[in-house]
C-alpha atoms as a PDB file:
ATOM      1  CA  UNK A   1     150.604 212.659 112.279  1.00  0.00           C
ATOM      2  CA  UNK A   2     152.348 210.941 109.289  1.00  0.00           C
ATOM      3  CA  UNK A   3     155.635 209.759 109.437  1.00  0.00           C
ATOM      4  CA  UNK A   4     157.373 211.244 106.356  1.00  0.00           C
ATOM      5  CA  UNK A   5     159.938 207.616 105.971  1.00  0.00           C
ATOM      6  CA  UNK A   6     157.093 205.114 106.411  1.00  0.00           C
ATOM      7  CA  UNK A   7     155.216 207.313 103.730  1.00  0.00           C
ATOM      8  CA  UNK A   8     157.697 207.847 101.337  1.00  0.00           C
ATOM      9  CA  UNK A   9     158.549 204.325 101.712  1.00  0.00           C
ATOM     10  CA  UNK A  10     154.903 203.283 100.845  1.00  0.00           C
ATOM     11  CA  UNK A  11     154.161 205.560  98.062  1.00  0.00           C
ATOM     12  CA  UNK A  12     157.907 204.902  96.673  1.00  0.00           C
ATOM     13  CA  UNK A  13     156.723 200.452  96.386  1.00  0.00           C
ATOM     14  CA  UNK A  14     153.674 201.894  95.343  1.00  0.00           C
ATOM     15  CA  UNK A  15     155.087 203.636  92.007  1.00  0.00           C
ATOM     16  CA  UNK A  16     153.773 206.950  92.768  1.00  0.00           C
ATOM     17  CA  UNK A  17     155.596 209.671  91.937  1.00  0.00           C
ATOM     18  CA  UNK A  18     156.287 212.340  94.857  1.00  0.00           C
ATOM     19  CA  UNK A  19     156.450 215.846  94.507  1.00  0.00           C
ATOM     20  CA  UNK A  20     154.021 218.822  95.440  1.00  0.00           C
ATOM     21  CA  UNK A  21     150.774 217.472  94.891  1.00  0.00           C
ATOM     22  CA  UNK A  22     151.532 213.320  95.674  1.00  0.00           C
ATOM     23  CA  UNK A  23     148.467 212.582  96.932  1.00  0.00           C
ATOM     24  CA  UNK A  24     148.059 209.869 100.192  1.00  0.00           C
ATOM     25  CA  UNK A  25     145.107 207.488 100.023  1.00  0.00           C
ATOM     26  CA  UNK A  26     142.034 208.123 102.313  1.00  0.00           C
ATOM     27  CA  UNK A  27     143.007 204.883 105.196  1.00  0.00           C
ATOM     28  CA  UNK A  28     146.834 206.179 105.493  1.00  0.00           C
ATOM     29  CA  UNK A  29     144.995 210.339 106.098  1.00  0.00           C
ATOM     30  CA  UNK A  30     142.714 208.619 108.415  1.00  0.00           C
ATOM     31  CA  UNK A  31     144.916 206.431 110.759  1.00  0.00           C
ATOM     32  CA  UNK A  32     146.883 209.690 111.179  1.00  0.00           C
ATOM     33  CA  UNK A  33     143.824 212.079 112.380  1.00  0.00           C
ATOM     34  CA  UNK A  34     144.371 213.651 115.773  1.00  0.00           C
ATOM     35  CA  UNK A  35     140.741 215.665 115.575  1.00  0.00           C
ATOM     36  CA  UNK A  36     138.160 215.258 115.442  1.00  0.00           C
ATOM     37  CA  UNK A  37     138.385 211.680 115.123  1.00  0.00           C
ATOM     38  CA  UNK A  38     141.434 210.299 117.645  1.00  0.00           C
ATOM     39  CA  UNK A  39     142.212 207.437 115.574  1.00  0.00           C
ATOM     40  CA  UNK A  40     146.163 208.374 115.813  1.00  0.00           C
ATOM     41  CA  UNK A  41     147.096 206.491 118.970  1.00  0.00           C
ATOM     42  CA  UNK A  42     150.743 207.757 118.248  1.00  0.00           C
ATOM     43  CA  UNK A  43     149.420 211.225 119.357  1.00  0.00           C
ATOM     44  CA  UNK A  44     146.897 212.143 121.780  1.00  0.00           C
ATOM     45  CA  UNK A  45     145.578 215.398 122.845  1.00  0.00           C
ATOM     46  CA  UNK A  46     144.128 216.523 125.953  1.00  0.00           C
ATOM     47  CA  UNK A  47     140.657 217.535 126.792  1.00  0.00           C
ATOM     48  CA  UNK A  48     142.277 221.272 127.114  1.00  0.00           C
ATOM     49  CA  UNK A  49     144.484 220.874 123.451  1.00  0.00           C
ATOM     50  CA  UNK A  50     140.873 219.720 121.970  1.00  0.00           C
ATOM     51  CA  UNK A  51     139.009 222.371 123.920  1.00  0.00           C
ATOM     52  CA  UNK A  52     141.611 224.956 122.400  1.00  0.00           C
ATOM     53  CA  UNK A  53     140.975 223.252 119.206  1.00  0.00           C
ATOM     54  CA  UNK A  54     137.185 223.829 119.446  1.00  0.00           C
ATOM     55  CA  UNK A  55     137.659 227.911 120.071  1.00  0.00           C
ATOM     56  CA  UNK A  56     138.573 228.045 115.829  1.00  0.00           C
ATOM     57  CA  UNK A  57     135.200 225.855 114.957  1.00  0.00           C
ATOM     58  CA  UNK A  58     131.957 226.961 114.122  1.00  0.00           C
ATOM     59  CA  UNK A  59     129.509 227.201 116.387  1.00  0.00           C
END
């Protein structure tokens, strides 16, 4: 999950320009995965959320 103020805050010191296509560096996507990779610990999901998940992957 990415907080939109911390974001905009960071890209804004960084220089970058935001509009439609800003693009967010790989570690600030990361931190914020949910799934597959928990590595958000702002937002967790449960074993049934991830099994739901799972249903739209390929098997």
């Amino acid at each position: 999950m990415l907080e939109a103020a911390p974001l905009v805050a960071q890209l804004t010191e960084r220089g970058v320009r935001i509009g439609f296509a800003t693009s967010v560096r790989r570690h600030v996507w990361e931190d914020a995965e949910i799934y597959p990779s928990p590595n958000n610990g702002a937002l967790g999901l449960t074993p049934e959320q991830v099994s739901m998940i799972e249903l739209f992957g390929d098997s």
